[in-house]
Every structure is written in C-alpha cells, then in structure tokens.
Protein backbone atom coordinates (compact mmCIF):
# COMPACT_ATOMS: atom_id res chain seq x y z
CA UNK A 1 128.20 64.95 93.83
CA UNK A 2 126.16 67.84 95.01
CA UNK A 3 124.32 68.49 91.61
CA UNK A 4 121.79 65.87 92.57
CA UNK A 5 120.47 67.21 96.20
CA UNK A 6 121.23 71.25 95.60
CA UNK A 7 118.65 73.66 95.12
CA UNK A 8 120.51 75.24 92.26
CA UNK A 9 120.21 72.37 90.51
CA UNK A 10 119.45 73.73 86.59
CA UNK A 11 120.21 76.85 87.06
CA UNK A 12 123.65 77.00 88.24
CA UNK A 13 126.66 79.01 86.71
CA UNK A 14 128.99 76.55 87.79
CA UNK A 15 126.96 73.66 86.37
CA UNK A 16 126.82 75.15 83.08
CA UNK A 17 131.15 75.50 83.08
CA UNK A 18 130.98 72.14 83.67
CA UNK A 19 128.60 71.04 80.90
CA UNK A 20 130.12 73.33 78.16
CA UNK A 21 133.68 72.66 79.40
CA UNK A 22 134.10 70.14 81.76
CA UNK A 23 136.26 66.66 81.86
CA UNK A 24 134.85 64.02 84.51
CA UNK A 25 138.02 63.50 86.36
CA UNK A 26 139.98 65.67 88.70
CA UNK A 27 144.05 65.70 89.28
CA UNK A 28 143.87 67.32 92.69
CA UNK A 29 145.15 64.60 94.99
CA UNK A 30 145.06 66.66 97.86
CA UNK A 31 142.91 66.50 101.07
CA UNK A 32 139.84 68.47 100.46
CA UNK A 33 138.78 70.42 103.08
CA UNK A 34 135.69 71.19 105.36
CA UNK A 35 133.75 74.07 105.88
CA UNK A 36 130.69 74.45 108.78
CA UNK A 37 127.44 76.16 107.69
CA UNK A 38 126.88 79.66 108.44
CA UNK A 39 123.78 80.64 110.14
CA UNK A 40 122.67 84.06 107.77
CA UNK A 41 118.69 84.48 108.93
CA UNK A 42 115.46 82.18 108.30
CA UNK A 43 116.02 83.29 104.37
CA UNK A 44 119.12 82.66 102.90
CA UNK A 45 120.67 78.74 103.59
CA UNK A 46 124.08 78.01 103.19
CA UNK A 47 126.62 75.05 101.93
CA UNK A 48 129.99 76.16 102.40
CA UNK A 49 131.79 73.61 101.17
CA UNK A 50 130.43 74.31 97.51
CA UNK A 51 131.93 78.06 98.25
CA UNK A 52 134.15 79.26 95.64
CA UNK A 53 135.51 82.84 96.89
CA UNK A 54 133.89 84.93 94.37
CA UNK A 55 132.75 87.42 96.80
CA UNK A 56 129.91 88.56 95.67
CA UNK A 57 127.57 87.77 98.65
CA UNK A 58 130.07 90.33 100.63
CA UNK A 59 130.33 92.87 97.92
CA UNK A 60 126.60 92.85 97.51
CA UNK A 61 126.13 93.11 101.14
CA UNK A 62 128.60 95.83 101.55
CA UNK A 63 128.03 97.85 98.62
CA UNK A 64 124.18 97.56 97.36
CA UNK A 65 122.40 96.76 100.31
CA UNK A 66 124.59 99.03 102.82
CA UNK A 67 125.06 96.70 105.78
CA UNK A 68 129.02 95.68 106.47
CA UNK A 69 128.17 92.09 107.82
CA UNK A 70 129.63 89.41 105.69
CA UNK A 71 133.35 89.43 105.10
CA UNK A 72 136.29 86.58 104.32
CA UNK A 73 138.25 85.95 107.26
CA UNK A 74 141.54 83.32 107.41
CA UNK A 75 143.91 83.07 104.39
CA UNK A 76 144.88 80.33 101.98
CA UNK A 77 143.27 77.10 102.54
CA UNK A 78 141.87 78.46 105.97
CA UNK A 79 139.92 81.00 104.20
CA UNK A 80 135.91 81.51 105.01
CA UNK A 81 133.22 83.27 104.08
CA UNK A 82 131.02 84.34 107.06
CA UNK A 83 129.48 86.88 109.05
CA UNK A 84 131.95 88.85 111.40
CA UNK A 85 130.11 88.50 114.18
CA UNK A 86 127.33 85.29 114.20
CA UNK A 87 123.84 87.09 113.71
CA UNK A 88 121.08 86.53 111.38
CA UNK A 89 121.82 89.46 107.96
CA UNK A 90 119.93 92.63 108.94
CA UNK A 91 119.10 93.68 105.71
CA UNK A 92 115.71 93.72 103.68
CA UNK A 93 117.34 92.64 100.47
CA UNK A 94 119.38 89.27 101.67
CA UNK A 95 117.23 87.28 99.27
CA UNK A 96 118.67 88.73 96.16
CA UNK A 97 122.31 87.02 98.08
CA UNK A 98 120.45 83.75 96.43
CA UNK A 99 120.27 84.55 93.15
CA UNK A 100 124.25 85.95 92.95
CA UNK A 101 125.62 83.40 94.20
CA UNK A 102 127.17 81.38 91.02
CA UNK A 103 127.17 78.20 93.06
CA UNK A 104 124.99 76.14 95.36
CA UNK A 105 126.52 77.90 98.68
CA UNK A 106 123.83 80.43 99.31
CA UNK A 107 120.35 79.18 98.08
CA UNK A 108 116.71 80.18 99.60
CA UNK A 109 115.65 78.54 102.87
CA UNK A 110 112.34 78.84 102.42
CA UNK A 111 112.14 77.17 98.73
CA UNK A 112 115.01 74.36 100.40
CA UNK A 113 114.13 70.93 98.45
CA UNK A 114 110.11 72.61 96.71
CA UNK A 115 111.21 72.49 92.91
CA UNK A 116 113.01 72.00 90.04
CA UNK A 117 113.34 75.07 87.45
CA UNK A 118 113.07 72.84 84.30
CA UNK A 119 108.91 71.84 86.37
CA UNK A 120 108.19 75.64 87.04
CA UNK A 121 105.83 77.83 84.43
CA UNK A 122 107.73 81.29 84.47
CA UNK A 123 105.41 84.48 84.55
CA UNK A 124 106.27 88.31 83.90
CA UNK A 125 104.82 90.14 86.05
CA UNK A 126 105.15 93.34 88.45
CA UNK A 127 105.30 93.52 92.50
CA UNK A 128 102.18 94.89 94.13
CA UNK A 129 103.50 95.31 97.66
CA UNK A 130 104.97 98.12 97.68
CA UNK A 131 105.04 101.32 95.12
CA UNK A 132 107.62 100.84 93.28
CA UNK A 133 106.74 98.63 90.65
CA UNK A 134 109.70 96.27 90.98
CA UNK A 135 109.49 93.73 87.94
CA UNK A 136 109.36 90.19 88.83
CA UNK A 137 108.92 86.52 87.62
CA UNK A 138 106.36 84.33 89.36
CA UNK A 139 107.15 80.52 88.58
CA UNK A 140 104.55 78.34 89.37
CA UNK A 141 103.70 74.64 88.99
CA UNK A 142 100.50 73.67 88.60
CA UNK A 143 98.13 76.14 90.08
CA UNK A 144 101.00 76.50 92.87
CA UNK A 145 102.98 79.69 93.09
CA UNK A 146 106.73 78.31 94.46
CA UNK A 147 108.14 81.39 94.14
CA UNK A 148 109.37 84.93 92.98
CA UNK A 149 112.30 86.30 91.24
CA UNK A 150 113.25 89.54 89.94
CA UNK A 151 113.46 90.49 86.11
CA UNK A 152 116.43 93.55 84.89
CA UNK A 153 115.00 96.52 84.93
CA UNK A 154 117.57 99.33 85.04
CA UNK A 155 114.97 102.28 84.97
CA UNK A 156 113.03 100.66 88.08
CA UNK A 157 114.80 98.19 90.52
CA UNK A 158 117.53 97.10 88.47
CA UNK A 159 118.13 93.45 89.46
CA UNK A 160 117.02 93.40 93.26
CA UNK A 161 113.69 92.56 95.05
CA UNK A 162 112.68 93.16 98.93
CA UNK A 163 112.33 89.87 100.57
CA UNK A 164 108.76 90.87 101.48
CA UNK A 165 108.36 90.75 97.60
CA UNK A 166 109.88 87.55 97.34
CA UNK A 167 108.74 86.12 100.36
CA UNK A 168 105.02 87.50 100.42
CA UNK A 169 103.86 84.47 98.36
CA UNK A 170 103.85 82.46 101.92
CA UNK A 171 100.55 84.03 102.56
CA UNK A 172 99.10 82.37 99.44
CA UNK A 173 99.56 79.00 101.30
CA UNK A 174 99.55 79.66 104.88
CA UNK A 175 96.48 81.09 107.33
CA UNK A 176 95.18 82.29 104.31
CA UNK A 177 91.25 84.05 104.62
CA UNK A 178 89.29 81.81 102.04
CA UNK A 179 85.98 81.67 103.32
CA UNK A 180 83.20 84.09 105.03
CA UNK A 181 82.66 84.35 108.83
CA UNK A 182 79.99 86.46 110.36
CA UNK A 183 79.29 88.47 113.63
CA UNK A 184 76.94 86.65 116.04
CA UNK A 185 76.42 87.83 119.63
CA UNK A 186 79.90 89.88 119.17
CA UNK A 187 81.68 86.74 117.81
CA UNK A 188 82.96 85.75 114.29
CA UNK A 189 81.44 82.49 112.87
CA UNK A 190 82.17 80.60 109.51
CA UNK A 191 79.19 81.19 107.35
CA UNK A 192 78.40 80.20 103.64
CA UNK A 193 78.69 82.42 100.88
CA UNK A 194 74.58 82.46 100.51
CA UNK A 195 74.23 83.50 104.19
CA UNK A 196 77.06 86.38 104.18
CA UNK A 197 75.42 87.45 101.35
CA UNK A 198 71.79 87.48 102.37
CA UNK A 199 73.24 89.38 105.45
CA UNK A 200 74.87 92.05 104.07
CA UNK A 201 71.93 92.49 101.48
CA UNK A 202 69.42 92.69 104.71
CA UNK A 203 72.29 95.17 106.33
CA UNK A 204 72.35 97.72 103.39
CA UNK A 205 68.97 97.29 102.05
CA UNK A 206 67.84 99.18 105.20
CA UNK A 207 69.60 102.12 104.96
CA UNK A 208 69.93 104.89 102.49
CA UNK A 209 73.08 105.61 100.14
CA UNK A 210 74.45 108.17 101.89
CA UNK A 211 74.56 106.36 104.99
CA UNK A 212 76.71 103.71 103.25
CA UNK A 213 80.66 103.89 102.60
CA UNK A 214 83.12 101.36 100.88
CA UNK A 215 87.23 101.59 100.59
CA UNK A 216 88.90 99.08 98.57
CA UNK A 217 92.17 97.60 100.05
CA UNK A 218 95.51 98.08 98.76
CA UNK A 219 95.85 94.59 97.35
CA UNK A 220 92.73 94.69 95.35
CA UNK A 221 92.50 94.25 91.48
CA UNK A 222 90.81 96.80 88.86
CA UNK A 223 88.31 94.13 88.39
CA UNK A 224 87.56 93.88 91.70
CA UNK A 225 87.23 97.70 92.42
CA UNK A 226 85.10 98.49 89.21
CA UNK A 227 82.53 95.69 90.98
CA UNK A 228 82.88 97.65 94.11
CA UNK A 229 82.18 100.83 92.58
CA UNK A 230 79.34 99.61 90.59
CA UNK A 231 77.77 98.65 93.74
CA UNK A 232 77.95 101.42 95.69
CA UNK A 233 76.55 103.42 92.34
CA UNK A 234 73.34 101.06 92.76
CA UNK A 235 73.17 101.86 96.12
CA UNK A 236 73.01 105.47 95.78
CA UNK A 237 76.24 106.03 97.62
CA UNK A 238 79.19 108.43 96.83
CA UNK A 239 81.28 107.54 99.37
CA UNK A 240 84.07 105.00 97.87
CA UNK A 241 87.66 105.32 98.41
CA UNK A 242 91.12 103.63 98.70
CA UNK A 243 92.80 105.59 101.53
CA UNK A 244 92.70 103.01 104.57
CA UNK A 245 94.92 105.56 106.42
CA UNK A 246 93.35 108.58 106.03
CA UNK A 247 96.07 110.23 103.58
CA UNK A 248 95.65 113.22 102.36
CA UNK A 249 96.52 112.20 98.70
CA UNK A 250 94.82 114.64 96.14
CA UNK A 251 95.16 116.97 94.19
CA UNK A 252 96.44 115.75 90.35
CA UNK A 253 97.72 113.01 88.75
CA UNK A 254 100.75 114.64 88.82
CA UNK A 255 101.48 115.04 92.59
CA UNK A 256 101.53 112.00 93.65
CA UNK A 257 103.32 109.98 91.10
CA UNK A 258 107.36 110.15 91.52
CA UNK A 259 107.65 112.00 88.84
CA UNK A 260 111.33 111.94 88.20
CA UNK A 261 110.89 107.98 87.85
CA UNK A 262 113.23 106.08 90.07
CA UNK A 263 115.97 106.33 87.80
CA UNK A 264 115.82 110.21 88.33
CA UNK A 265 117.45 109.91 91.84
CA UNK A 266 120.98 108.84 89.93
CA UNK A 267 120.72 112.56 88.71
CA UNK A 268 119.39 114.41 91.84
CA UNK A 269 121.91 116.18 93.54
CA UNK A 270 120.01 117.11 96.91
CA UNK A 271 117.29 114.82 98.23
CA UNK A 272 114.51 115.57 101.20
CA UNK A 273 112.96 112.95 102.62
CA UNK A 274 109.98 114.08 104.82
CA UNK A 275 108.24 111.60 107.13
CA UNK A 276 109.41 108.20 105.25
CA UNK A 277 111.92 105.47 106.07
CA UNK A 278 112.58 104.20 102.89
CA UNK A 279 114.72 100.79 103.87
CA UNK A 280 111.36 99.92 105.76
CA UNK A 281 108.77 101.12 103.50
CA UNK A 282 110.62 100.43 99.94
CA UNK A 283 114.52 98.58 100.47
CA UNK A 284 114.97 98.76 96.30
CA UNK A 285 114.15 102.73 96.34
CA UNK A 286 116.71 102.64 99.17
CA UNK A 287 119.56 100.74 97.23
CA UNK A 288 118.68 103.25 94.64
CA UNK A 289 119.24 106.40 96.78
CA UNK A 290 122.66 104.84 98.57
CA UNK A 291 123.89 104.14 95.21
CA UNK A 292 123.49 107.68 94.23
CA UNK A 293 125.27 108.50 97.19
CA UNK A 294 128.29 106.06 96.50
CA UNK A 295 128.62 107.16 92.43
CA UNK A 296 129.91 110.68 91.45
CA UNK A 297 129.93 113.76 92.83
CA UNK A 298 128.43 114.38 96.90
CA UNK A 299 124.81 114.45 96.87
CA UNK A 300 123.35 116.14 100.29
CA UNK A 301 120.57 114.14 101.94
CA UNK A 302 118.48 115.37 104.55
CA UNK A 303 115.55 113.65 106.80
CA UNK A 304 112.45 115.64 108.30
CA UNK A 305 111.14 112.56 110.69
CA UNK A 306 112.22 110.05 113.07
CA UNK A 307 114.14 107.28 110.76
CA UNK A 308 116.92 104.84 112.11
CA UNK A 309 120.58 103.58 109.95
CA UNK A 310 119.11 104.19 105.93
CA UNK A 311 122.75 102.49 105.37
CA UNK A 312 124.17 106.26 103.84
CA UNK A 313 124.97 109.46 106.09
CA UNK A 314 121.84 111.79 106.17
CA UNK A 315 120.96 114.57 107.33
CA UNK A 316 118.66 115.17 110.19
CA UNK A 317 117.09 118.07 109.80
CA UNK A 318 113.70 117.66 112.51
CA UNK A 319 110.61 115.70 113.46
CA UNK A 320 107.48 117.66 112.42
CA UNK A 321 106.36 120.38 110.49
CA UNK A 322 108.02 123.68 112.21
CA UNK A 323 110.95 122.12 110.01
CA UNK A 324 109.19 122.16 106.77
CA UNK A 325 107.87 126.06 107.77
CA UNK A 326 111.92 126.95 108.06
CA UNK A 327 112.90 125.53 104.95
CA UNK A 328 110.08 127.28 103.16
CA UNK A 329 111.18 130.37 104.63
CA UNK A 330 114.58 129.46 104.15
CA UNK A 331 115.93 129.81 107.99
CA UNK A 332 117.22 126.37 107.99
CA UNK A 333 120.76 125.82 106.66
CA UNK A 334 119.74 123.25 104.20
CA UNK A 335 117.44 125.61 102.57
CA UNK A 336 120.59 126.58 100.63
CA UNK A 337 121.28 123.05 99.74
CA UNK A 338 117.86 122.61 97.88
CA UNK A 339 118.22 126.34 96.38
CA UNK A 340 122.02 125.51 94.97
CA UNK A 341 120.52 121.77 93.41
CA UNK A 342 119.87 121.71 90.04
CA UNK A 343 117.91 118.28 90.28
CA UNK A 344 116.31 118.37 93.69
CA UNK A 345 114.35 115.42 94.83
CA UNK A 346 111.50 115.50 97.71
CA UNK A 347 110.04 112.41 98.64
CA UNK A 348 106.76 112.48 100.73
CA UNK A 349 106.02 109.68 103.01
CA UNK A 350 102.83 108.23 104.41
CA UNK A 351 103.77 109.06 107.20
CA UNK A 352 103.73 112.85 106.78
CA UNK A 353 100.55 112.30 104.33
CA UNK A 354 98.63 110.55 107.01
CA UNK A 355 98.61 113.17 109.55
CA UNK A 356 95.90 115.58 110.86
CA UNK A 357 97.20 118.23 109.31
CA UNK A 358 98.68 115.95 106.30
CA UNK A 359 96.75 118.34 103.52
C-alpha cells in the first residue's frame, strides 16, 4: 500500500521482487506491528515500518563513513533500527544511506514527494565542488535539476557522494544571484545588464592594463574563463588568475595533481597529511583513506595541522612548519615511518598552501 505515496517508487529493490516474483495475497495472519520514525538530520527521512533488517544503513555508517551512530536495538518482533542516542547523523556522507537502502525506509528529505524516476532525464556527468572528480548523474525534468546521484567508479569515489555534492543543487533554485546590482553612494542597487556594462566599460576604459587584474572563481566554466582571458588580453593586462586564496600553487603540472590517483591510497602504506582535514574538505577521499586503514596490513597515518575525529586513529605529529623542518631532517620519529614505506603518500592542503610562507 506504500508503493503509491513512497519516494522510491520505480526504483525500489523490493518493488522489483515483487514484480518478477510476487503473488498478491499474504498468509501472515498475525498482528503487524508499528514502528515510530527516527529523526536522522534535515537529509535522510525515514519510514520504519517499511524496514526490513538488512542492515546496511548501520554497516555503511559504521564501516564506510566511520561514525558508530546507527545500530539495531530490541530482539525478535521488538527489534529497531535507530540511532543509539537521538541526534541528527554526523557524517558528511548520510545521503548515500538513501540510495542503499533496498526499501522505502530511508529516502531523501529534501527530494520528499519532487519526482518520479520514470519523468527525470538522467545526465553523466562529474562533481565540480570539490577536487576529486566524484562521478555523478544529474536527473532533471524539464530545464529543472531535481537532483544528484552518484555513478560506480572504483578508481575515483567508488559508489559514494558528499552531501554537499548531492545537496549543492539547492542553490540552483534558492537566493540564487541572477541579475546585476551596482555600487551607488556605498550601496548595492539592481541595475540592467546595459548599465553594468556601460559602467564597468567607463571603469576600465580609464585606466591602463597594468593597473587592471581579473581571477576567475572556482565554479567557472572553460568557456567562461577563455572570455575572461580574452578580455583582459584586449585590455593590455597580464594579471589573470584563479587563486582566490592566495595559494601558492606552481610549479608543474605534475605537483599539484594527486598523482597516485585516488585509488593509489589502497596501496600506500604511510600517509602525511599536512594542513588538510579531509572529512571537511573532501568526505569520499576520506572514506577512501579509512578504508585503507580497515583492509590489510597497518598503514601509519600522521597529521601536521589542527584536524578534529577523521573517523581512523592518526597521528598527530604538530601544527606548523618546525614539524615539516624535523621530518626533513629526520628528528621526528615518524621520519622513519615515511623512510621504511614503500608507497608513501603526502597530501598537501590549502590550508598549508595558503599561507605566507606557503611557497
């Protein structure tokens, strides 16, 4: 009776049993029994009476995303799935919760009641939001994006997304920027296209091109910066770049691309992470690195910054750079660590790049 009002409607393992193998009548004459909804966060909604006991919302949350919170408690009949303690899931990756679950128990708040699958156009496509490059399907209807799902890729973020990934599309709909304000008497006020326009032309036309700077945003397309850059090469000016922050990225191609690939951290065997929280800045790359630490043989992780729980044990080694000038010089104990590894991994942060003295 729930097929018609669930959200899973379509797409549901335990619709398709039903249609390949199913018979319309049921011999259980028993009382059936009543489960309250768990409150699990603003993302993930919940029906427990559909609940079937697979499990795989708590082995998912316990293994892959690192954070111990959902559990079964009560036996037989009396059994529930639910959060030990009632708080919202504390983990970036919750969403993916959604698209385990083989029933209508846990589907996405958010998307509650939008859309049908079967109305949706589906689109390959890749995340922008943060490096990795998760791979991702965008289904749309009309010229509506209703929402974002991730695609199997083993060598890059195997079947997960961030929430911020799948969640990010809000800002397509909501207090979005779609039209140009200007400054007047030290206060912003909607203009037209014609009259930003004019203004910036009477702006720039004033001053010479090496007075003139540009930096494209981190959200930008090629299109969009090969315009920019065309620009500023009409103006005269040299001065274009994409570093909002001031990082101290340079040098070649080479140095600044993860070159093991992501699937290269199931190989390392020592990791150094310096100035980066990666369940903040990239959950999926942090899934990665715990499950290296759960498979195989122990891999020795250690931390040069300030980071918080990263959901696997790791080694603090400092805060700041005097670390990094004892590991060169190999006074620091991990220093042996890195020298024993046969595949050692460093991952730079921003947050070390984006110093004075990130260079």
């Amino acid at each position: 009776l729930d097929c018609p009002i669930c959200d899973q409607g379509g797409e549901c393992d335990l619709q398709d049993q039903a249609m390949g193998y199913g018979f319309d009548r049921s011999r259980y004459h028993e009382n059936k029994r009543a489960v309250p909804d768990k409150e699990l966060g603003p993302l993930v909604k919940t029906s427990m009476n559909r609940c079937i006991h697979c499990t795989r919302c708590i082995r998912f949350a316990t293994e892959v995303a690192g954070v111990e919170e959902l559990g079964a408690t009560g036996r037989g009949e009396s059994m529930e799935v639910t959060t030990y303690v009632e708080h919202a899931l504390s983990t970036e990756l919750s969403g993916n919760l959604v698209d385990l679950c083989p029933v209508g128990a846990l589907t996405s708040k958010p998307y509650a009641y939008e859309a049908r699958s079967w109305e949706l156009t589906k689109t390959e496509s890749i995340d922008v939001l943060d490096a990795l490059g998760s791979n991702i399907r965008i289904d749309t209807r009309g010229a509506q994006v209703m929402r974002v799902l991730p695609r199997m890729n083993d060598d890059i973020n195997e079947e997960w997304i961030s929430d911020k990934t799948r969640h990010a599309i809000d800002g397509l709909r909501y207090q979005r920027l779609d039209r140009p304000y200007v400054r007047k008497a030290g206060k912003l006020v909607e203009a037209t296209w014609d009259e930003a326009f004019r203004i910036i032309a009477e702006r720039l036309g004033k001053l010479e091109g090496g007075k003139i700077a540009a930096i494209a945003g981190d959200q930008c397309d090629a299109e969009s910066m090969v315009a920019l850059k065309d620009l500023m090469a009409n103006l005269g000016s040299p001065n274009i770049d994409c570093r909002q922050d001031g990082a101290t990225l340079d040098g070649p191609r080479g140095s600044y691309i993860f070159n093991p690939g992501i699937h290269g951290i199931d190989q390392a065997d020592a990791i150094l992470l310096v100035g980066t929280n990666p369940r903040l800045e990239s959950p999926v790359l942090n899934a990665r690195i715990r499950k290296r630490y759960l498979h195989g043989d122990q891999v020795a992780i250690g931390s040069i910054g300030s980071i918080a729980d990263l959901t696997y044990p790791v080694e603090r080694l400092g805060a700041g750079a005097a670390t990094l000038g004892e590991l060169v010089e190999g006074r620091h104990g991990f220093f042996e660590k890195l020298k024993a590894a046969k595949n050692p991994l460093i991952i730079i942060g921003m947050g070390a790049l984006a110093r004075a003295d990130g260079a």
